[in-house]
PDB file of N, CA and C in Angstrom:
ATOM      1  N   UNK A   1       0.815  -1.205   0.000  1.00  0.00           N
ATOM      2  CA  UNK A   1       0.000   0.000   0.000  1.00  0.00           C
ATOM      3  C   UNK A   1       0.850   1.257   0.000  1.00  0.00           C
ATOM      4  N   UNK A   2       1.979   1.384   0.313  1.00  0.00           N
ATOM      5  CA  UNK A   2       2.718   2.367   0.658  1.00  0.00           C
ATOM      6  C   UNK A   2       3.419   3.057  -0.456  1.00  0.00           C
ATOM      7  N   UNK A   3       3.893   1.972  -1.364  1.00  0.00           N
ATOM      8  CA  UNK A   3       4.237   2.303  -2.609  1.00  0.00           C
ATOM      9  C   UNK A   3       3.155   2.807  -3.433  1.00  0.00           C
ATOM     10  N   UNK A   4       2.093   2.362  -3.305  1.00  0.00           N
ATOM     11  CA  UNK A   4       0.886   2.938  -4.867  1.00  0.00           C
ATOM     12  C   UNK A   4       0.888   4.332  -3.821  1.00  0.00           C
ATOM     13  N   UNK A   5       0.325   4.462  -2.453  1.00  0.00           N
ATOM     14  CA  UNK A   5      -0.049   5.532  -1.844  1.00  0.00           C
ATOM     15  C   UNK A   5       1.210   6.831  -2.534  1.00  0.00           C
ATOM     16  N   UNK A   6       2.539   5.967  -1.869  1.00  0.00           N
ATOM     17  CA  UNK A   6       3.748   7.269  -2.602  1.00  0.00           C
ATOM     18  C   UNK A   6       3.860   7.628  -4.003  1.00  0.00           C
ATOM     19  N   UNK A   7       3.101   7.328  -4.826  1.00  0.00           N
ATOM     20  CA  UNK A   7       3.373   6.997  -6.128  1.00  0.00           C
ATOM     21  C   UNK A   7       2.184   7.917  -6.470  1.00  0.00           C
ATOM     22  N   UNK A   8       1.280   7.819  -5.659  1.00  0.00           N
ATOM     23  CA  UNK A   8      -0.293   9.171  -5.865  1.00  0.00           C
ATOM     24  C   UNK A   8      -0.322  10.379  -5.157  1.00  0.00           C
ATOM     25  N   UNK A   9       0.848  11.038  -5.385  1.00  0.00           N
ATOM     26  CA  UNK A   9       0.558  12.284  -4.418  1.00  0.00           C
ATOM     27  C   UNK A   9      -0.288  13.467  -5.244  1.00  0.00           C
ATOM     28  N   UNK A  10      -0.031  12.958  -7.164  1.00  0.00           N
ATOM     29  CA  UNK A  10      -0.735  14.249  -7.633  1.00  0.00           C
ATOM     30  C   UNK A  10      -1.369  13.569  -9.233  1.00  0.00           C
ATOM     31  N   UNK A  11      -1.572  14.096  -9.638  1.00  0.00           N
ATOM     32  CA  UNK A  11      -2.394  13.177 -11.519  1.00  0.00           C
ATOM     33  C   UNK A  11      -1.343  12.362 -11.938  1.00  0.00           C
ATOM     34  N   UNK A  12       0.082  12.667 -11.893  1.00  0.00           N
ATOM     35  CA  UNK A  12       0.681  12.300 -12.730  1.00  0.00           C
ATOM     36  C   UNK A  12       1.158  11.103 -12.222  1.00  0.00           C
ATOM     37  N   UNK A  13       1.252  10.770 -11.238  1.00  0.00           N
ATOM     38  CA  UNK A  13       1.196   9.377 -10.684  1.00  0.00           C
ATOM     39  C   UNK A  13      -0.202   8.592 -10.581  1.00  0.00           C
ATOM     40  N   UNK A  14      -0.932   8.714 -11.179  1.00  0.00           N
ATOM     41  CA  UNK A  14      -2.092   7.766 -10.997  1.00  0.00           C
ATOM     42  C   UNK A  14      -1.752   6.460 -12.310  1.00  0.00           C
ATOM     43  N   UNK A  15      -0.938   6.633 -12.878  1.00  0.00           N
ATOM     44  CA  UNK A  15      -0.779   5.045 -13.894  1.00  0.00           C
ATOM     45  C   UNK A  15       0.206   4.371 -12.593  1.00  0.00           C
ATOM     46  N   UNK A  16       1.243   5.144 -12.340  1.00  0.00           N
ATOM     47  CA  UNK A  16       1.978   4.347 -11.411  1.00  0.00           C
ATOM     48  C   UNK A  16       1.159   3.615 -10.175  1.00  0.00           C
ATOM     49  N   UNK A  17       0.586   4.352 -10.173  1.00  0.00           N
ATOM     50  CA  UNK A  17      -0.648   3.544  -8.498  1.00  0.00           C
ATOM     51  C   UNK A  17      -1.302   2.733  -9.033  1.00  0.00           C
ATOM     52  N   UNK A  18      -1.983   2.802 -10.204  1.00  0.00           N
ATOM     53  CA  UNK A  18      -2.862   1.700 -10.894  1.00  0.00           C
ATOM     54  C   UNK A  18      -1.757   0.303 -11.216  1.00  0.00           C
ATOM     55  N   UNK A  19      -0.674   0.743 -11.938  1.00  0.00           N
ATOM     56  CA  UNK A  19      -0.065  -0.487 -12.502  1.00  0.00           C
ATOM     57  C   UNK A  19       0.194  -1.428 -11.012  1.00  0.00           C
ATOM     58  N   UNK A  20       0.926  -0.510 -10.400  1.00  0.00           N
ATOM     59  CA  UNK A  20       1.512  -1.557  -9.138  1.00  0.00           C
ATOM     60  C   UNK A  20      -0.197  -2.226  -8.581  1.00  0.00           C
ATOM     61  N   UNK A  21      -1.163  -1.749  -7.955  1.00  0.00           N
ATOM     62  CA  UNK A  21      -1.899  -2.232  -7.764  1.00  0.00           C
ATOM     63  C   UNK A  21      -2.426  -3.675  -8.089  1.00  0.00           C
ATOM     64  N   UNK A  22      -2.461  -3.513 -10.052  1.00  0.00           N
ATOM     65  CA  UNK A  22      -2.830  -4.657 -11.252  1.00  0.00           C
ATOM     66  C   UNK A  22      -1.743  -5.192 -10.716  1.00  0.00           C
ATOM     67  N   UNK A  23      -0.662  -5.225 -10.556  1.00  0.00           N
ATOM     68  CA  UNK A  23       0.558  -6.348 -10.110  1.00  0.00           C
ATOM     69  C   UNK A  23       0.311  -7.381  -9.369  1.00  0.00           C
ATOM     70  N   UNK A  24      -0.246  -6.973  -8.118  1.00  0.00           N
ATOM     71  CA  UNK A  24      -0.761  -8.072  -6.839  1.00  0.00           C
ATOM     72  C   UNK A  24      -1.777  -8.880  -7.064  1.00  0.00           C
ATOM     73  N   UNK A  25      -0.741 -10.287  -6.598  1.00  0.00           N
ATOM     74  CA  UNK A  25      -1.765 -11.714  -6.971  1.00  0.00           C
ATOM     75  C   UNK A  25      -3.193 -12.285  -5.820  1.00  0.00           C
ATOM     76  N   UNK A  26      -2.352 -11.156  -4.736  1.00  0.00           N
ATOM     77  CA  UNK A  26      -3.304 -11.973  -3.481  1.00  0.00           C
ATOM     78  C   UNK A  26      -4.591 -10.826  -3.310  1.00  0.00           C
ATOM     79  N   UNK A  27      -5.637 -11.378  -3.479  1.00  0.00           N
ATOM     80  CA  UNK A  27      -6.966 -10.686  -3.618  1.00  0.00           C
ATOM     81  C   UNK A  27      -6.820  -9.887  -2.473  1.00  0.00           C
ATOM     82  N   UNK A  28      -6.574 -10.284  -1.222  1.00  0.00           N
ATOM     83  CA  UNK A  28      -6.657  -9.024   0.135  1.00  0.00           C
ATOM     84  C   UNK A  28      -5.526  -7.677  -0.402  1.00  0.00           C
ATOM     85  N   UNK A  29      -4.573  -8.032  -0.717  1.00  0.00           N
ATOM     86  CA  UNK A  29      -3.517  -6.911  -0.668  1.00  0.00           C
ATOM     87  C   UNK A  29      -3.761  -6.028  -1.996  1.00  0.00           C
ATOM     88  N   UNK A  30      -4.507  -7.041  -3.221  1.00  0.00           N
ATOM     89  CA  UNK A  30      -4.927  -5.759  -4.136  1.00  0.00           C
ATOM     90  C   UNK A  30      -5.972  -5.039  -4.225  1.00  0.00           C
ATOM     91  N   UNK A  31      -6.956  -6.041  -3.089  1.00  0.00           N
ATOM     92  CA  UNK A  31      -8.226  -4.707  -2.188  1.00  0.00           C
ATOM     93  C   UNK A  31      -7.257  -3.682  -1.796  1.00  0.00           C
ATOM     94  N   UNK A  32      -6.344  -3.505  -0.808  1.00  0.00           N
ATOM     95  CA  UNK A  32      -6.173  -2.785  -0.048  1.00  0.00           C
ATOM     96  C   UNK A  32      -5.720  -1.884  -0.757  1.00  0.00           C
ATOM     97  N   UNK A  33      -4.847  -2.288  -1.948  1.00  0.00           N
ATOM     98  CA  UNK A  33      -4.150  -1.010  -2.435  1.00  0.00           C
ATOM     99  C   UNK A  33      -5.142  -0.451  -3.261  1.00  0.00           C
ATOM    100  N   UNK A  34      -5.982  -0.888  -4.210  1.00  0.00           N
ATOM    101  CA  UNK A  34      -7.079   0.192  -4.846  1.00  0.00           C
ATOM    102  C   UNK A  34      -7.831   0.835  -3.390  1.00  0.00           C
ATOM    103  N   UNK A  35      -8.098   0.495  -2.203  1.00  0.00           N
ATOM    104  CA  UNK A  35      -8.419   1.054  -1.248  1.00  0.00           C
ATOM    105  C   UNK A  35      -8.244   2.103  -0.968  1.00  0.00           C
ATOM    106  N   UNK A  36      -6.378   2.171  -0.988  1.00  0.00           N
ATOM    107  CA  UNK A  36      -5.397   3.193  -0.656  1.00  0.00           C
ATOM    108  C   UNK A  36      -5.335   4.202  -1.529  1.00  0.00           C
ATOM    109  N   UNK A  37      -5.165   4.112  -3.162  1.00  0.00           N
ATOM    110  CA  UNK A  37      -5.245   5.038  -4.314  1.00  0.00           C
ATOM    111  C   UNK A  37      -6.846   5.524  -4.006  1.00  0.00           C
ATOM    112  N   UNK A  38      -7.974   4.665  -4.071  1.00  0.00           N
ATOM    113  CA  UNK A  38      -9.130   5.284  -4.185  1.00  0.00           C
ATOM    114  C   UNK A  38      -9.308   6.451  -3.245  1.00  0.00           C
ATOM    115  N   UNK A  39      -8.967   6.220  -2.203  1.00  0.00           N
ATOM    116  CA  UNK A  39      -9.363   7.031  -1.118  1.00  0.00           C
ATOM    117  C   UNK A  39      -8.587   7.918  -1.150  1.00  0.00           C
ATOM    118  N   UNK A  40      -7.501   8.317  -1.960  1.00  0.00           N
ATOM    119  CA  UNK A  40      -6.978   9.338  -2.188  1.00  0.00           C
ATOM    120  C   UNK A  40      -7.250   9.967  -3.490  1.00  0.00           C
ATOM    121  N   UNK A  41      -8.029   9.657  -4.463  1.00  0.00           N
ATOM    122  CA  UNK A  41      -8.389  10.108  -5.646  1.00  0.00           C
ATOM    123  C   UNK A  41      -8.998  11.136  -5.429  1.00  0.00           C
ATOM    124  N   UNK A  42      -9.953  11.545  -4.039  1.00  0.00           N
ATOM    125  CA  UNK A  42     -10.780  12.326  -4.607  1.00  0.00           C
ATOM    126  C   UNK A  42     -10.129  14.200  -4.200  1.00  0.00           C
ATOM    127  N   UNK A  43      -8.743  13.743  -3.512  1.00  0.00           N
ATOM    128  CA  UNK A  43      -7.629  14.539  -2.656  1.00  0.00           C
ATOM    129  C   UNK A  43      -6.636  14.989  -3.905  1.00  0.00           C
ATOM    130  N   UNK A  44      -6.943  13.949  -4.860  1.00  0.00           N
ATOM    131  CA  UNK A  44      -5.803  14.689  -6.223  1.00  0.00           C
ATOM    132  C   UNK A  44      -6.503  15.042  -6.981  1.00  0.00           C
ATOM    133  N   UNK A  45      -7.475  14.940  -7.378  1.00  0.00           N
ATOM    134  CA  UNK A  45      -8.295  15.256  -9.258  1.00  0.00           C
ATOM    135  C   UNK A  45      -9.409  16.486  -8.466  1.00  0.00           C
ATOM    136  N   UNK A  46      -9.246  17.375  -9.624  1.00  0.00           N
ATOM    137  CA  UNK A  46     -10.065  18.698  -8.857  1.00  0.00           C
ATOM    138  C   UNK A  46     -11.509  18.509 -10.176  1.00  0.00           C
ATOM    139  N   UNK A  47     -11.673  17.413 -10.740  1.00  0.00           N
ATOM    140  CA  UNK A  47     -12.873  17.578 -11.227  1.00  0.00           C
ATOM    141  C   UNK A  47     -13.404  15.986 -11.032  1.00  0.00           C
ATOM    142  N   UNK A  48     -14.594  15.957 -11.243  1.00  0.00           N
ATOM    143  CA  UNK A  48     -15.090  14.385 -11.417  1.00  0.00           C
ATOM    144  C   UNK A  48     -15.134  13.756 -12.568  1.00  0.00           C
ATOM    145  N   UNK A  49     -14.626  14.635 -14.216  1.00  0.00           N
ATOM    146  CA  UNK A  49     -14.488  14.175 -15.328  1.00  0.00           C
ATOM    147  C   UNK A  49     -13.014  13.342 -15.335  1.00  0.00           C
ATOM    148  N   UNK A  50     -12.209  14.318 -14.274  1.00  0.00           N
ATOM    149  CA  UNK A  50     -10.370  13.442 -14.103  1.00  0.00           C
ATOM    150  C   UNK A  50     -10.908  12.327 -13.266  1.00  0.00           C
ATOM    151  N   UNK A  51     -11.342  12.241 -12.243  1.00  0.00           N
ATOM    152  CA  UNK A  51     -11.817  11.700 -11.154  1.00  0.00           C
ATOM    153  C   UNK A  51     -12.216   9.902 -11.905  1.00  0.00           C
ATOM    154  N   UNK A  52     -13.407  10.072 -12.506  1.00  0.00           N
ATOM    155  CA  UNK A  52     -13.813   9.087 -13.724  1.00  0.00           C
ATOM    156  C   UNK A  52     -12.990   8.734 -14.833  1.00  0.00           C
ATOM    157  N   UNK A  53     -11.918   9.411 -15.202  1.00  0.00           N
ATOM    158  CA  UNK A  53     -10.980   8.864 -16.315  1.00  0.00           C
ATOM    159  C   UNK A  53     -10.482   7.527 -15.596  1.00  0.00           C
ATOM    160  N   UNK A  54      -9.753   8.370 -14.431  1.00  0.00           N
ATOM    161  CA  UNK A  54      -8.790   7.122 -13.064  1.00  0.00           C
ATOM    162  C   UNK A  54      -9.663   6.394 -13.174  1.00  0.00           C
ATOM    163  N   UNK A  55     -10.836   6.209 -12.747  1.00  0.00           N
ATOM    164  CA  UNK A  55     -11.604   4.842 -12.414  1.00  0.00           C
ATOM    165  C   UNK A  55     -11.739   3.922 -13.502  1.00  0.00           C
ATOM    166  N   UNK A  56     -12.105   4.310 -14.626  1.00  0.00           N
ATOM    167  CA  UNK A  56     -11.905   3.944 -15.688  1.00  0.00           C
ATOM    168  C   UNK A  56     -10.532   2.859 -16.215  1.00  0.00           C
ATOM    169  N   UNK A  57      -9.515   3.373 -15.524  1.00  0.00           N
ATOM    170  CA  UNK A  57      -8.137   3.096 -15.679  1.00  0.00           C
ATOM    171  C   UNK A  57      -8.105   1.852 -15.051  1.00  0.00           C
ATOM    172  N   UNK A  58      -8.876   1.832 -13.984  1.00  0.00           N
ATOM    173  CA  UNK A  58      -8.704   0.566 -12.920  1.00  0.00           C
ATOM    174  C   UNK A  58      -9.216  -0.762 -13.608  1.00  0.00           C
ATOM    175  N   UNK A  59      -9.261  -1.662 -12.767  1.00  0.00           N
ATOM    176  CA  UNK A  59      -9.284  -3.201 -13.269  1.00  0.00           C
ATOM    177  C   UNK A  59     -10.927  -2.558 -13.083  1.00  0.00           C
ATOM    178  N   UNK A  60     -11.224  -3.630 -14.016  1.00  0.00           N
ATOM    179  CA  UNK A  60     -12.802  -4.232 -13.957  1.00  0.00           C
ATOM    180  C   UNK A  60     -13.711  -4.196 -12.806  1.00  0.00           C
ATOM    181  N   UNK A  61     -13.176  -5.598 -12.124  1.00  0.00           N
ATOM    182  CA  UNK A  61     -13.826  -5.633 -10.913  1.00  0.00           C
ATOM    183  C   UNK A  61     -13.397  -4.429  -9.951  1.00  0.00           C
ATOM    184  N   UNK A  62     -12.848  -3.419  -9.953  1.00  0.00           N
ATOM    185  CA  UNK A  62     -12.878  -2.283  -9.136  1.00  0.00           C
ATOM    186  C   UNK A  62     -13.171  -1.302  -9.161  1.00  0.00           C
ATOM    187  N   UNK A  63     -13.390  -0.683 -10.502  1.00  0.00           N
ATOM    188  CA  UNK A  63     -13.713   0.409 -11.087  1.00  0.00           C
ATOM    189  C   UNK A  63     -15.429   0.916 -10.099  1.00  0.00           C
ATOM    190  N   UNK A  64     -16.462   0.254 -10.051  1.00  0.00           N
ATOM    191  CA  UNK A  64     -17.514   0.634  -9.114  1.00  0.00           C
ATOM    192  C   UNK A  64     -17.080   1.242  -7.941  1.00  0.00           C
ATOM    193  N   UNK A  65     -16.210   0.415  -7.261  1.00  0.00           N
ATOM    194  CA  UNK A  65     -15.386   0.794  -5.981  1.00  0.00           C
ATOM    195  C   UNK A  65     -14.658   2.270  -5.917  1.00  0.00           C
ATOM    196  N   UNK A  66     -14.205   2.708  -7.233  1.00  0.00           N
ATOM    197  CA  UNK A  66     -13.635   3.307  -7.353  1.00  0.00           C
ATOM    198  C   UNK A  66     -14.841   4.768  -7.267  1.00  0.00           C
ATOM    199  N   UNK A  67     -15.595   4.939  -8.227  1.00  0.00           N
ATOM    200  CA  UNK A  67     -16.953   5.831  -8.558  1.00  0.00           C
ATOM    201  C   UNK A  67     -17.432   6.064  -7.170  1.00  0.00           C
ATOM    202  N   UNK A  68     -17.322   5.029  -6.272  1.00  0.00           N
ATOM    203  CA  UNK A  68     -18.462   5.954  -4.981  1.00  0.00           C
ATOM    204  C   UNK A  68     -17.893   6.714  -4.576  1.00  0.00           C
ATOM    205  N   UNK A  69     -16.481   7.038  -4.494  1.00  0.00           N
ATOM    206  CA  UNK A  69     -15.576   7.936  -3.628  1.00  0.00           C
ATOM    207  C   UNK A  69     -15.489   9.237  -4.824  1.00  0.00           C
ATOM    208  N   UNK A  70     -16.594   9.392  -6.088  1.00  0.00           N
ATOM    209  CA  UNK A  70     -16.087  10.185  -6.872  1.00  0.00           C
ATOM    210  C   UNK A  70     -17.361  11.573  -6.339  1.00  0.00           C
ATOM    211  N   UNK A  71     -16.717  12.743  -5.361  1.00  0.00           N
ATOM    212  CA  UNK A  71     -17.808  13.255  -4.805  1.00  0.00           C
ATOM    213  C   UNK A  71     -18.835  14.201  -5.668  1.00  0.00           C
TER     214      UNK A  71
END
């Protein structure tokens, strides 16, 4: 988590937070890290059109996860 988290401090790290995320094989630890990026998405993107690109970006099964935190 610490790495995607350091890796999202502003837009231009959001592929880096996504890729490492898609990396992890074990279902708990790649909850946690879309957890970690999501919950900081809505702290970097100053619109909900950037906001929705990112989610977009994410895996499949997370992308919903991603949208509720889009305020």
């Amino acid at each position: 988590n610490g790495a995607a988290q350091d890796a999202f401090w502003d837009p231009t790290g959001q592929d880096n937070a996504l890729a490492f995320c898609k990396l992890l094989t074990a279902t708990a630890e790649k909850s946690a890290c879309y957890t970690t990026i999501f919950n900081r998405a809505p702290n970097v993107f100053t619109s909900n059109a950037e906001h929705e690109s990112f989610c977009a970006k994410a895996e499949v099964a997370y992308q919903a996860d991603c949208r509720t935190r889009i305020p």
